[in-house]
Protein backbone atom coordinates (compact mmCIF):
# COMPACT_ATOMS: atom_id res chain seq x y z
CA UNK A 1 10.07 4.89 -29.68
CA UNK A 2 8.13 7.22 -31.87
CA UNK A 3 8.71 11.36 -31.46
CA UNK A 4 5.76 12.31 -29.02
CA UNK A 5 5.58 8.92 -27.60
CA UNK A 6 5.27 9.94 -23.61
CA UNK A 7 7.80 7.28 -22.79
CA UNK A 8 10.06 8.64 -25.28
CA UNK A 9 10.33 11.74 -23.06
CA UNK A 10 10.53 10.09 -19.44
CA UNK A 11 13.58 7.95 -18.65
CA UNK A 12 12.83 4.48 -16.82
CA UNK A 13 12.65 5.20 -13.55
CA UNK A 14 15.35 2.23 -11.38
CA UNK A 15 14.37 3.42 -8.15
CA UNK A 16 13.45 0.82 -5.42
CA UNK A 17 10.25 0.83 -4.00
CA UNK A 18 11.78 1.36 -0.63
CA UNK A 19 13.70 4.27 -1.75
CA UNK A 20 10.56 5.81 -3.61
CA UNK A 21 8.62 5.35 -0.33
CA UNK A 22 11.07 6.97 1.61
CA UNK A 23 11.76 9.95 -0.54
CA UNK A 24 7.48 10.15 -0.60
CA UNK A 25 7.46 10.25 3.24
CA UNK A 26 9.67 13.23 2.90
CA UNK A 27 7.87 14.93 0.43
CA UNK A 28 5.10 14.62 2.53
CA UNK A 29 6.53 15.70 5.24
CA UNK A 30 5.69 12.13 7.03
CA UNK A 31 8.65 10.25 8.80
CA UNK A 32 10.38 7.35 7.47
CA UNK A 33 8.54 4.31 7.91
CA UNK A 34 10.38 1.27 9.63
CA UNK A 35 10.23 -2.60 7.99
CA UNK A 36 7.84 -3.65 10.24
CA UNK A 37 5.50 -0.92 9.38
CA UNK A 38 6.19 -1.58 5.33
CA UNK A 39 5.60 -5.53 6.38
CA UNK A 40 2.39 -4.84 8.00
CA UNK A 41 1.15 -2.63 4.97
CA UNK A 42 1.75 -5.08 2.63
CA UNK A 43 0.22 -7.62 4.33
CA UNK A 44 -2.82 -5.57 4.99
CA UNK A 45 -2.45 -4.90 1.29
CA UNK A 46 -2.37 -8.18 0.76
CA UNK A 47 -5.58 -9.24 2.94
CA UNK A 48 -7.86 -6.89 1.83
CA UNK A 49 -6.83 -7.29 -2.36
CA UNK A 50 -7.29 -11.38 -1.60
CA UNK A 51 -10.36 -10.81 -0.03
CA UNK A 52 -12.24 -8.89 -2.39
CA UNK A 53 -11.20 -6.73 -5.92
CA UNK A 54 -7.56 -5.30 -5.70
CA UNK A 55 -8.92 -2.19 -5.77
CA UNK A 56 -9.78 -2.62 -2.30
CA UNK A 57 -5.82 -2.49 -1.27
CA UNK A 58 -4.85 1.25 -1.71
CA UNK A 59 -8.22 2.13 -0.34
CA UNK A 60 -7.62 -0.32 2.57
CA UNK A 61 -4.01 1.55 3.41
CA UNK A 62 -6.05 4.56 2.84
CA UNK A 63 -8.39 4.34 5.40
CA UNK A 64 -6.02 2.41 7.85
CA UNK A 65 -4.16 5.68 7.97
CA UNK A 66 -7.33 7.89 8.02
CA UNK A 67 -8.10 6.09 11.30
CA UNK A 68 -5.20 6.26 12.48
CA UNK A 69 -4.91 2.22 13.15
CA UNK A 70 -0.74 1.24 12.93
CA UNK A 71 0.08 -0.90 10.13
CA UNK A 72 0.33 -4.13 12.35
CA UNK A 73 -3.60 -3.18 13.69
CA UNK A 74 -5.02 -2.30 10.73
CA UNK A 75 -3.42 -5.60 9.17
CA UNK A 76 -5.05 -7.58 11.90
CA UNK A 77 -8.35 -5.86 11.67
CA UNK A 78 -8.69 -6.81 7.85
CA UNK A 79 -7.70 -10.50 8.81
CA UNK A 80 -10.38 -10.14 10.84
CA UNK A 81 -12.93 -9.05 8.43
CA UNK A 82 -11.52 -11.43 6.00
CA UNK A 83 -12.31 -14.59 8.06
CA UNK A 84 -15.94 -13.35 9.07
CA UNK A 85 -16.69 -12.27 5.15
CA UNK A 86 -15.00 -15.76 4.31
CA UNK A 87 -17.52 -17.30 7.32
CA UNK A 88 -20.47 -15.89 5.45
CA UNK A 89 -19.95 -16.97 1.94
């Protein structure tokens, strides 16, 4: 790497995603989230990046949150809204 390259300054990171989540929860002063929850994220993740640009996936989790919804409803609420979108085309 070249002097003043920005990866030449920042070791690669070998965290695991579950142990960056984690340490982010308690950053944020959130508690830990269980497997299920993680599961259920993803798969809402999952649903709403399949179902329309990717960029609708973070903002999906987003909002889930925002609303309050748990991961397994808001996972099962974009399902829904999948299949009727998927009805409609």
């Amino acid at each position: 790497m070249r002097a003043g390259d920005p990866k030449a300054t920042r070791p690669l990171s070998m965290t695991t995603a579950r142990t960056w989540i984690d340490r982010f929860a308690e950053a944020i002063g959130a508690p830990p989230l269980l497997d299920d929850e993680i599961d259920a994220l993803l798969g809402l993740a999952g649903v709403a990046a399949h179902a329309s640009e990717r960029t609708a996936a973070p903002v999906a989790t987003w909002l889930a949150g925002r609303a309050g919804l748990s991961p397994a409803e808001a996972k099962a609420a974009a399902e829904r809204l999948a299949a009727e979108l998927d009805a409609e085309a």
